[in-house]
C-alpha atoms as a PDB file:
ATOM      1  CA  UNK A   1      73.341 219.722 149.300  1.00  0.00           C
ATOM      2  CA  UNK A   2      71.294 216.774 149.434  1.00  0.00           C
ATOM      3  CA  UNK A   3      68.280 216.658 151.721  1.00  0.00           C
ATOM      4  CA  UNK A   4      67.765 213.155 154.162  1.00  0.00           C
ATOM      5  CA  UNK A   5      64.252 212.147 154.437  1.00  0.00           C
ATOM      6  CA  UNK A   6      62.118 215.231 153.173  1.00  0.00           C
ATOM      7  CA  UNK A   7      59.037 213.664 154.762  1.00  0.00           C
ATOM      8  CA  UNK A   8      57.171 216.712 155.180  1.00  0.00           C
ATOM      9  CA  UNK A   9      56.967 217.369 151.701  1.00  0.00           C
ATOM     10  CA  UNK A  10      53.424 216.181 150.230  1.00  0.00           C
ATOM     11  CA  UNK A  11      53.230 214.684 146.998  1.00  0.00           C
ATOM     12  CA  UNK A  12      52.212 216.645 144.574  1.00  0.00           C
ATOM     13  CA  UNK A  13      49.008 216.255 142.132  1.00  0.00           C
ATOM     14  CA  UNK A  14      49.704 214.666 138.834  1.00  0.00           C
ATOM     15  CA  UNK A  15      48.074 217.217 136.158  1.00  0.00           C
ATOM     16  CA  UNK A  16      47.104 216.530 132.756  1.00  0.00           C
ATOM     17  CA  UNK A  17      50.114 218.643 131.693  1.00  0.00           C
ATOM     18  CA  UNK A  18      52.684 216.219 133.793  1.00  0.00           C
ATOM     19  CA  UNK A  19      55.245 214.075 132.296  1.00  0.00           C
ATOM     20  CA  UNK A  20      54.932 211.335 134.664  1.00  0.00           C
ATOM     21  CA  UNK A  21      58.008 208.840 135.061  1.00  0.00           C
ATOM     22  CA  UNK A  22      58.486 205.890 137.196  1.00  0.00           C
ATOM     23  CA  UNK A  23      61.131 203.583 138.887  1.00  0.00           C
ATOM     24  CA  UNK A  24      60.434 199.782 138.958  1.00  0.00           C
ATOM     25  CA  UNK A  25      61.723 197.812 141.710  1.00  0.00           C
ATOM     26  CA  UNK A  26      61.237 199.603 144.984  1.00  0.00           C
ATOM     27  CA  UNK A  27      59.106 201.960 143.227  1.00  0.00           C
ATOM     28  CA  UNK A  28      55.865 200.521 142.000  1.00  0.00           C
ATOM     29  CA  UNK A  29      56.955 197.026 143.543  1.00  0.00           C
ATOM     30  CA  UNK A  30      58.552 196.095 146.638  1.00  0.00           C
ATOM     31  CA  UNK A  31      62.071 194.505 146.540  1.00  0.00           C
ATOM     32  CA  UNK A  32      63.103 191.034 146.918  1.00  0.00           C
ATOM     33  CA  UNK A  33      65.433 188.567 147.348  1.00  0.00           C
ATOM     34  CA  UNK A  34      65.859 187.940 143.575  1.00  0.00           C
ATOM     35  CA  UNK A  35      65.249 189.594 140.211  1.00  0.00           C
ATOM     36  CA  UNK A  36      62.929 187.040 139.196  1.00  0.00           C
ATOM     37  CA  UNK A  37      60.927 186.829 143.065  1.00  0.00           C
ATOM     38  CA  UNK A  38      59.203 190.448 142.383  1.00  0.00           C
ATOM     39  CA  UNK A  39      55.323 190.557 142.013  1.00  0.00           C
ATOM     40  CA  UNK A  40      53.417 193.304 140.660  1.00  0.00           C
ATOM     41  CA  UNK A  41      50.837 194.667 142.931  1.00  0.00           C
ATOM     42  CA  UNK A  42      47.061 194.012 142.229  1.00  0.00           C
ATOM     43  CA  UNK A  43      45.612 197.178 140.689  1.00  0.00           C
ATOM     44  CA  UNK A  44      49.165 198.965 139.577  1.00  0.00           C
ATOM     45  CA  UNK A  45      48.790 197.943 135.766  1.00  0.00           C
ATOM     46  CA  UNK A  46      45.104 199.249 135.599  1.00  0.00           C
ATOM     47  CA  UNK A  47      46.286 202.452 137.960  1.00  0.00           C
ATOM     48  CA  UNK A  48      49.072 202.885 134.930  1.00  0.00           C
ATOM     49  CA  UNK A  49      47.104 202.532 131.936  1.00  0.00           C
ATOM     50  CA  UNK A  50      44.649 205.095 133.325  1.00  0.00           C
ATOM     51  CA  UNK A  51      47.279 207.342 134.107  1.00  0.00           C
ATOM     52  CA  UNK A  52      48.676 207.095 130.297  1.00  0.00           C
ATOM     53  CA  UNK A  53      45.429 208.151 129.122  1.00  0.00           C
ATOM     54  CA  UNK A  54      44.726 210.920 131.155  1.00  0.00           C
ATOM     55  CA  UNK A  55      48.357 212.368 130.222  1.00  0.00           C
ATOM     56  CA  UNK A  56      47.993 211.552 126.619  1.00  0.00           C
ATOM     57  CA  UNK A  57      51.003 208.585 126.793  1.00  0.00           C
ATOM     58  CA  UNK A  58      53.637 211.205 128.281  1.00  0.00           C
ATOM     59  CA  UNK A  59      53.923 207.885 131.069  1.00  0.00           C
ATOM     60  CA  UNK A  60      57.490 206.166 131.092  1.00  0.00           C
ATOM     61  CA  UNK A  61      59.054 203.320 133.305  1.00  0.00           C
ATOM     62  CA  UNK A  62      62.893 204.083 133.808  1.00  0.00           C
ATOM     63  CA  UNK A  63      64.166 201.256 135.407  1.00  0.00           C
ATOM     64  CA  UNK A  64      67.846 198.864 135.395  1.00  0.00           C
ATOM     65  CA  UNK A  65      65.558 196.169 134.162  1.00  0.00           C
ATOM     66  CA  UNK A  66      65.092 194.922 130.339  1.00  0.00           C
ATOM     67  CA  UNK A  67      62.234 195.927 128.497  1.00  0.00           C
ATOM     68  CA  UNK A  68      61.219 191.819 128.348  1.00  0.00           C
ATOM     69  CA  UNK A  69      60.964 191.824 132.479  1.00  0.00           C
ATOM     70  CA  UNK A  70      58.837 195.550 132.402  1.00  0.00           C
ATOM     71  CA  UNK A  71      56.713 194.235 129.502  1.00  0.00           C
ATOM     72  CA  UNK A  72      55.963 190.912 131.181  1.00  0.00           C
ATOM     73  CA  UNK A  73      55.243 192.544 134.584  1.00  0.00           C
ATOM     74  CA  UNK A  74      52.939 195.097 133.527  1.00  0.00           C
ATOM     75  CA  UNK A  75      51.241 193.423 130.546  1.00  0.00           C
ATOM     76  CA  UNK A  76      49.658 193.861 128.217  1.00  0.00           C
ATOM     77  CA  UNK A  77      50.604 197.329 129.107  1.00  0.00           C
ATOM     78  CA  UNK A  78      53.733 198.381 126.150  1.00  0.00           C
ATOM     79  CA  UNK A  79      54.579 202.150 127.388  1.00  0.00           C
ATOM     80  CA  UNK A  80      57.131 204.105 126.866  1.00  0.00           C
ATOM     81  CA  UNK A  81      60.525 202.790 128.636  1.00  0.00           C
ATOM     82  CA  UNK A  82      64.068 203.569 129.546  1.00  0.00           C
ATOM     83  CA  UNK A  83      65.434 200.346 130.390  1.00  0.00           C
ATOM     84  CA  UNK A  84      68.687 199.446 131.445  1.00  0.00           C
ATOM     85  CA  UNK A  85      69.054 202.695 133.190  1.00  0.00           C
ATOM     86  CA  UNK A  86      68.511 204.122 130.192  1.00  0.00           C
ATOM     87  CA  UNK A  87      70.437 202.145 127.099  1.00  0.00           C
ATOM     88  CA  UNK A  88      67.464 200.678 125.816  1.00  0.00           C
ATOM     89  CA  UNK A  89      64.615 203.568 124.957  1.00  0.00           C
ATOM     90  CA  UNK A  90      61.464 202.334 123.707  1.00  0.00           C
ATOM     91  CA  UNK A  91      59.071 205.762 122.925  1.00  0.00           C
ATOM     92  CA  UNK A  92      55.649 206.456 123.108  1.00  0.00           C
ATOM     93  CA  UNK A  93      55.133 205.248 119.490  1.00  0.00           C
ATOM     94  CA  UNK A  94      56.746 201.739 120.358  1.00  0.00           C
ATOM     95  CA  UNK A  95      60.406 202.826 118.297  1.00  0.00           C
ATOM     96  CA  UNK A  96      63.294 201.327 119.819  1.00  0.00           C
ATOM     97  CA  UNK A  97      66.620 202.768 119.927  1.00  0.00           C
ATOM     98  CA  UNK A  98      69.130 200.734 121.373  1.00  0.00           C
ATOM     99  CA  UNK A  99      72.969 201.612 122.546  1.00  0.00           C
ATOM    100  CA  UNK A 100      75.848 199.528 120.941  1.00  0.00           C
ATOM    101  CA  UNK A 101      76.215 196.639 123.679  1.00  0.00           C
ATOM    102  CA  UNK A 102      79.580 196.694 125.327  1.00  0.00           C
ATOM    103  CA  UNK A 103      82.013 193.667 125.438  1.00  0.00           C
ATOM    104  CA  UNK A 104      81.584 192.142 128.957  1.00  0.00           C
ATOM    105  CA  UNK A 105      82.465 188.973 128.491  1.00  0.00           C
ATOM    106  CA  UNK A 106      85.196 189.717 131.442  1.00  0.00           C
ATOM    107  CA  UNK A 107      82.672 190.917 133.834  1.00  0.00           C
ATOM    108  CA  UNK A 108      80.537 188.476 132.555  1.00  0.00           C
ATOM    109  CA  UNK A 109      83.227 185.044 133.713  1.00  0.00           C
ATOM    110  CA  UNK A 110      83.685 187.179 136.929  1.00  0.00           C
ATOM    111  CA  UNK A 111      80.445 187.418 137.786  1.00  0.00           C
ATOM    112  CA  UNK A 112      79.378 183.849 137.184  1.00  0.00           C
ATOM    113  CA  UNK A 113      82.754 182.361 138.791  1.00  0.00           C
ATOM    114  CA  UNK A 114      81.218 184.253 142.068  1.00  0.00           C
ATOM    115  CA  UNK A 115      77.575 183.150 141.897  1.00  0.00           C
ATOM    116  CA  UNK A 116      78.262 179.476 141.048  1.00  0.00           C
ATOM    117  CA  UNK A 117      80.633 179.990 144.514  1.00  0.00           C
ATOM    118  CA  UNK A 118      77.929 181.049 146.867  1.00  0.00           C
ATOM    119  CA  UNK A 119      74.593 180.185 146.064  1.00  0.00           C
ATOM    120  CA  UNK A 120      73.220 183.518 147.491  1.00  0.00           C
ATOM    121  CA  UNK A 121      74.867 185.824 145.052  1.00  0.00           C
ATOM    122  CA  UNK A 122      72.512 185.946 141.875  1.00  0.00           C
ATOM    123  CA  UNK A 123      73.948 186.909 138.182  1.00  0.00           C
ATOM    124  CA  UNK A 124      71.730 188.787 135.720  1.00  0.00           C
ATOM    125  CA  UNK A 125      73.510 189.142 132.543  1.00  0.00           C
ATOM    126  CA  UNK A 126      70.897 191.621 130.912  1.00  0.00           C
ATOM    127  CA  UNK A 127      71.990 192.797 126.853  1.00  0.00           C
ATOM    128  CA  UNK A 128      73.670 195.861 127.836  1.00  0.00           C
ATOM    129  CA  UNK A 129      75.142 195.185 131.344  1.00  0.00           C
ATOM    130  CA  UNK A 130      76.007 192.613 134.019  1.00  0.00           C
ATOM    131  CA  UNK A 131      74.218 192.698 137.436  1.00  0.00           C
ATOM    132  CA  UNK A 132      75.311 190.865 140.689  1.00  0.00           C
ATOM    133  CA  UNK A 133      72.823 190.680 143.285  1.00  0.00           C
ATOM    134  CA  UNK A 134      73.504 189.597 147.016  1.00  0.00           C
ATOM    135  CA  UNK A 135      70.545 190.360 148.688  1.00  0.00           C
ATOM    136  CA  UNK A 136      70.587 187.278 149.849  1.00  0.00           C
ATOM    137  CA  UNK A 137      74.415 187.047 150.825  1.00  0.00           C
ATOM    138  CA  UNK A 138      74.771 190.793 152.080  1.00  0.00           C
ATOM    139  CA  UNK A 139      78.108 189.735 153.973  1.00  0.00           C
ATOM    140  CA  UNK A 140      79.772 188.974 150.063  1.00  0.00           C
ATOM    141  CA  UNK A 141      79.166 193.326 149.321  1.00  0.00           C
ATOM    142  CA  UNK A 142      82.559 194.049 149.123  1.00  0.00           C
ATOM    143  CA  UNK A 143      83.521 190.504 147.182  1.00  0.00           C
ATOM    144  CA  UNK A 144      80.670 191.531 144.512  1.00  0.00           C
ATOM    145  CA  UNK A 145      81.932 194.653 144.213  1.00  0.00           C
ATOM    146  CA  UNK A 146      85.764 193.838 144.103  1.00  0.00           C
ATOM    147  CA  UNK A 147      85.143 190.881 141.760  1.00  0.00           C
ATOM    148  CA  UNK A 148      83.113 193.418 139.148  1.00  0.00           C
ATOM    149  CA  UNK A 149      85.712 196.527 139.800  1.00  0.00           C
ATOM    150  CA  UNK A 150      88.788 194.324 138.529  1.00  0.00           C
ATOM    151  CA  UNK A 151      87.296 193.768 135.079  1.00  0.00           C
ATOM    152  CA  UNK A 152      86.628 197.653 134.563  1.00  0.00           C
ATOM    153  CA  UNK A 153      89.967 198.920 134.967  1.00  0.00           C
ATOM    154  CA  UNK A 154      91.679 200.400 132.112  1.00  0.00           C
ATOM    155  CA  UNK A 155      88.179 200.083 130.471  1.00  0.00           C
ATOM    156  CA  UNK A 156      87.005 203.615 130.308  1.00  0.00           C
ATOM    157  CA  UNK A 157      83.947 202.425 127.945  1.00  0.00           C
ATOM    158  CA  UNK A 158      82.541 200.612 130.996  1.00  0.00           C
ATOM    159  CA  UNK A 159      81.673 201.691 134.746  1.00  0.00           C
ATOM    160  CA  UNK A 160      80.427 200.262 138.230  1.00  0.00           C
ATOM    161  CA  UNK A 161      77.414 201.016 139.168  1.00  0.00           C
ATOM    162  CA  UNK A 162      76.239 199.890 142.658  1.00  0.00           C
ATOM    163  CA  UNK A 163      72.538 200.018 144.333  1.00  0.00           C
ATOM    164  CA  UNK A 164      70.627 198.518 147.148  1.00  0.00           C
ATOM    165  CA  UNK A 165      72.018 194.591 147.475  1.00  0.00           C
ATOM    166  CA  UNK A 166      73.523 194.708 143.392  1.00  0.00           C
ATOM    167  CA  UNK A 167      76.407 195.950 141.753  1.00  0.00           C
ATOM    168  CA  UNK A 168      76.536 196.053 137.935  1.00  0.00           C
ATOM    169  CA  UNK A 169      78.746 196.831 134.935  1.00  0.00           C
ATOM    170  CA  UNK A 170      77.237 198.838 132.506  1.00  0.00           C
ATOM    171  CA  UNK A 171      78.358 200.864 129.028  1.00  0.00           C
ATOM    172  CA  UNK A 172      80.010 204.687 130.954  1.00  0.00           C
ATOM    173  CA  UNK A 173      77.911 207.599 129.917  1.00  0.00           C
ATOM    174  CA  UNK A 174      74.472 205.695 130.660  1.00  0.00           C
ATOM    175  CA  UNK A 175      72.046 207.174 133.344  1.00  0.00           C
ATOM    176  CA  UNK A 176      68.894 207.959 134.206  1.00  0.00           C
ATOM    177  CA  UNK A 177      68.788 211.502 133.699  1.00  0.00           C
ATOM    178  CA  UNK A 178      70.143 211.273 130.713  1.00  0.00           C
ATOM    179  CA  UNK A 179      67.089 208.827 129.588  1.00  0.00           C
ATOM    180  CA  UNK A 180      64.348 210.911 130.981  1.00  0.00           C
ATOM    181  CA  UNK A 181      66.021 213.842 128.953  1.00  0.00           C
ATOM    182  CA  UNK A 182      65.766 211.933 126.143  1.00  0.00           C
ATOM    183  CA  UNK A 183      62.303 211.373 126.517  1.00  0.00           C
ATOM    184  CA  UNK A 184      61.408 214.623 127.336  1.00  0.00           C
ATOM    185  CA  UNK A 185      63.071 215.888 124.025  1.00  0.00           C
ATOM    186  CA  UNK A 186      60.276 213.795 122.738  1.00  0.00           C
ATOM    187  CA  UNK A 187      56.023 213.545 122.020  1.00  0.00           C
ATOM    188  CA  UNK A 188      53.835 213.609 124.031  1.00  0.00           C
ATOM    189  CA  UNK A 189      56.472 214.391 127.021  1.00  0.00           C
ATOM    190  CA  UNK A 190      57.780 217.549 125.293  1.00  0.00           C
ATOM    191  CA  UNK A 191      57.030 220.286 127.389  1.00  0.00           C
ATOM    192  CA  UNK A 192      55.123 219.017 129.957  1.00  0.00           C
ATOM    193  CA  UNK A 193      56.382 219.479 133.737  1.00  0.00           C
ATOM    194  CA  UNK A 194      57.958 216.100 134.830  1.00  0.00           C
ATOM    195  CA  UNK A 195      57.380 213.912 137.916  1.00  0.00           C
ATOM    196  CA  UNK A 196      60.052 211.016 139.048  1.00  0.00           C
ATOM    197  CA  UNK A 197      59.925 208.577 141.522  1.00  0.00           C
ATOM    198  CA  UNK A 198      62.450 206.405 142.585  1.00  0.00           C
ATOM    199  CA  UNK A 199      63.978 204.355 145.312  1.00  0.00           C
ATOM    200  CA  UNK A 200      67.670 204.508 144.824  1.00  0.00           C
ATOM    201  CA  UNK A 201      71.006 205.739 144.139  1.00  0.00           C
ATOM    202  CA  UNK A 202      71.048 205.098 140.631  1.00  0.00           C
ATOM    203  CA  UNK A 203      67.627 207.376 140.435  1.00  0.00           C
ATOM    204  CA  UNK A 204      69.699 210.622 141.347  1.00  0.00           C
ATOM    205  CA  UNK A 205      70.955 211.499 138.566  1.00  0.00           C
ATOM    206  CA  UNK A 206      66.985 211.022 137.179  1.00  0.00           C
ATOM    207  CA  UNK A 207      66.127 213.419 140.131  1.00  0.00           C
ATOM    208  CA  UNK A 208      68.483 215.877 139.262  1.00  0.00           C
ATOM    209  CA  UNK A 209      67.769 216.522 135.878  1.00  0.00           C
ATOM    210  CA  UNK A 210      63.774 216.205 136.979  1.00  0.00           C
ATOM    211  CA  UNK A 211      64.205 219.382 139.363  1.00  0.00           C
ATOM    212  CA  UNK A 212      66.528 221.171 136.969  1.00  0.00           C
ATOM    213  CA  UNK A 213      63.850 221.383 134.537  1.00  0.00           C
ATOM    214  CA  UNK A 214      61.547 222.458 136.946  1.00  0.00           C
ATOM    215  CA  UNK A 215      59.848 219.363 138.259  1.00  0.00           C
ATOM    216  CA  UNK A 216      59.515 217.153 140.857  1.00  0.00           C
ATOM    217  CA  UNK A 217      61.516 214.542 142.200  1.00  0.00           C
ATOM    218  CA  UNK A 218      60.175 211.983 144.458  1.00  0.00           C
ATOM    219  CA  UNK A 219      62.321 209.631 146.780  1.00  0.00           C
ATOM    220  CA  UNK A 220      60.330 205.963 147.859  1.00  0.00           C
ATOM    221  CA  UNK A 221      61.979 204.889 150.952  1.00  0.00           C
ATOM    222  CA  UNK A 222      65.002 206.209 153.098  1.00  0.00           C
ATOM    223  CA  UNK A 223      68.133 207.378 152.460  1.00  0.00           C
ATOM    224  CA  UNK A 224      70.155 210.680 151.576  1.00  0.00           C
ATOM    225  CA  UNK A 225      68.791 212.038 148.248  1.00  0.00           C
ATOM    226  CA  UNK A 226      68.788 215.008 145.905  1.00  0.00           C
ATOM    227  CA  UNK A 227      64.823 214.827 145.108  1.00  0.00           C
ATOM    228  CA  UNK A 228      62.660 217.702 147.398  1.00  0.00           C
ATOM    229  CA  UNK A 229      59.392 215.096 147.742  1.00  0.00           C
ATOM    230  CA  UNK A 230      59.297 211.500 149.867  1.00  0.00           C
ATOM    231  CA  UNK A 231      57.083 208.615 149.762  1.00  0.00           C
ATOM    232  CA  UNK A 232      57.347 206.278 152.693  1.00  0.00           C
ATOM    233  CA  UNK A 233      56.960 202.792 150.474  1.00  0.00           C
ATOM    234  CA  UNK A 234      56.161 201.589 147.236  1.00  0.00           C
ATOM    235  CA  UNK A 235      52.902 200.600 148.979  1.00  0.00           C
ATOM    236  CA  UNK A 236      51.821 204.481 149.439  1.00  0.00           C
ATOM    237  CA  UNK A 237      53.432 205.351 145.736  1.00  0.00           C
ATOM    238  CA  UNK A 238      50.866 203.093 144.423  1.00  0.00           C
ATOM    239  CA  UNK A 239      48.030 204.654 146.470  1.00  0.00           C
ATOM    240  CA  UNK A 240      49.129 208.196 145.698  1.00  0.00           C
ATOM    241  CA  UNK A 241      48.913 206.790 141.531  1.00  0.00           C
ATOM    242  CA  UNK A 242      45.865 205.149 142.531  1.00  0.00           C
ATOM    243  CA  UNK A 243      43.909 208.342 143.765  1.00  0.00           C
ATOM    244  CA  UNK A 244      45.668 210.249 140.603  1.00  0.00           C
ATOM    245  CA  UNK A 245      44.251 207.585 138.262  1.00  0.00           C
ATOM    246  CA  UNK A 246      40.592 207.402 140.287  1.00  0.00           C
ATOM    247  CA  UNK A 247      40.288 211.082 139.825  1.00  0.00           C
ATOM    248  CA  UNK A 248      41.079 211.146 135.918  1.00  0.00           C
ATOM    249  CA  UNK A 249      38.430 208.405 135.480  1.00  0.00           C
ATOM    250  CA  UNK A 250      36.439 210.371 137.358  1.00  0.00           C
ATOM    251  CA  UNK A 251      36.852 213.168 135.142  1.00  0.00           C
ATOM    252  CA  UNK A 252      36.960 211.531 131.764  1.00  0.00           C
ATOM    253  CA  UNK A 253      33.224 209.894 132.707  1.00  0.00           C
ATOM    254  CA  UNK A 254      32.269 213.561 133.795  1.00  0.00           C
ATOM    255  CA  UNK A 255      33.341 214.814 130.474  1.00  0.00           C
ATOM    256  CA  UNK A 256      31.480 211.769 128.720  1.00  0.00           C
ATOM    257  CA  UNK A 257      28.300 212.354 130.199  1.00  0.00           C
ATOM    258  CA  UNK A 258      28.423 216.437 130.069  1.00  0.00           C
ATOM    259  CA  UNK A 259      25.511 216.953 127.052  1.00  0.00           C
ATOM    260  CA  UNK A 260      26.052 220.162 125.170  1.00  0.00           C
ATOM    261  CA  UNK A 261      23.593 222.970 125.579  1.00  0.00           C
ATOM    262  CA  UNK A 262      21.500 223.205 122.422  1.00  0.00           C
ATOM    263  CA  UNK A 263      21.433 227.289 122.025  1.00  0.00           C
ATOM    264  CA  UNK A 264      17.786 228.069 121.058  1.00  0.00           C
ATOM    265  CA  UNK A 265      16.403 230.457 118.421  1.00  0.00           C
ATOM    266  CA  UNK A 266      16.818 234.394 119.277  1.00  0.00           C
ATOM    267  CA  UNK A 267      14.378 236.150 120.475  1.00  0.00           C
END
């Protein structure tokens, strides 16, 4: 039964024995009105690279975006990804694995007949997937959405996906979850207790397989969700990862300057 708006819940510590995975866009950065409009926030990249240490790399960004946009907004970060919801998977050691692209080339004409129509509807054609985004025509919803169902029927190799102002076509049988298990199957996540945070419907399925396993699910924003933890904004994400990363540094320097005890000669 899905909970609305746990906001009770407090987020939980991040351990060094947390698998730690992380939503882009209304996650770690606020939305906008285009793809191309978002801004990472001053101190996230140097919150994130502390984090990796601490947890030994088992840090991933699971996001609809391509690795190019996550690698240019968080250089010269390179950590472990799921991008594309999860078709592209780029692991701790920097291997790639890719899924076989799908043939879009309908959704791909439908898509760009509609934005070259109304100047506020935005394709993204990304390698594995087409995105339209109408943030900034939300009265055109239902026209994205019809335009993009059309070209998936009698296609059972493709699916809609919709999320907050976007609808996309994508390969069927890609998700979230299914990404983060992926990982998890992998070093240094393997059997560590996993943390996910994400803003929107397309993170359930993440948040589902998070809490089946044990760990923690955390929903940025409102709305109707599976996950058991909230976060008000990306703005207090980033201060919860902030505090997490302050108190690793904190204990990596205490480690550093501990000086081992010399044991003397026996009386």
């Amino acid at each position: 039964m899905p909970i609305s708006d746990p906001r009770s819940a407090a987020l939980p510590p991040i351990r060094e024995s947390s698998a730690l995975f992380l939503d882009f866009d209304g996650t770690l950065a606020e939305l906008a009105p285009s793809p191309d409009a978002v801004r990472t926030a001053p101190g996230l990249v140097e919150s994130l690279a502390s984090l990796s240490a601490s947890l030994g790399g088992a840090l991933a960004i699971v996001s609809g975006r391509p690795v190019a946009d996550l690698d240019r907004f968080l250089a010269p970060l390179r950590l472990a990804l799921a991008a594309e919801h999860g078709a592209v998977l780029r692991w701790a050691d920097g291997r790639m694995h890719c899924a076989a692209p799908p043939d879009l080339r309908d959704a791909v004409q439908a898509a760009d007949k509609l934005s070259r129509a109304h100047p506020g509807v935005i394709l993204e054609h990304k390698s594995m997937s087409v995105a339209l985004h109408y943030r900034g025509a939300p009265q055109l919803e239902q026209t994205c959405i019809d335009a993009l169902a059309a070209t998936v029927e009698r296609r059972p190799d493709l699916e809609l996906l919709r999320g907050k102002c976007v609808v996309e076509v994508r390969r069927a049988g890609v998700d979230k979850g299914r990404a983060i298990a992926a990982l998890m199957a992998s070093e240094p996540f393997r059997g560590r207790l996993p943390i996910f945070a994400g803003d929107d419907v397309t993170d359930e399925a993440g948040f589902a397989v998070v809490q089946e396993a044990g760990g923690v699910a955390i929903k940025v924003g409102d709305g109707s969700t599976l996950a058991r933890h909230a976060c008000a904004s990306p703005e207090a994400l980033r201060d919860w990862l902030a505090s997490a990363a302050s108190g690793a540094d904190s204990a990596r320097s205490g480690a550093a300057n501990r000086i081992p005890m010399k044991e003397g000669p026996t009386p």
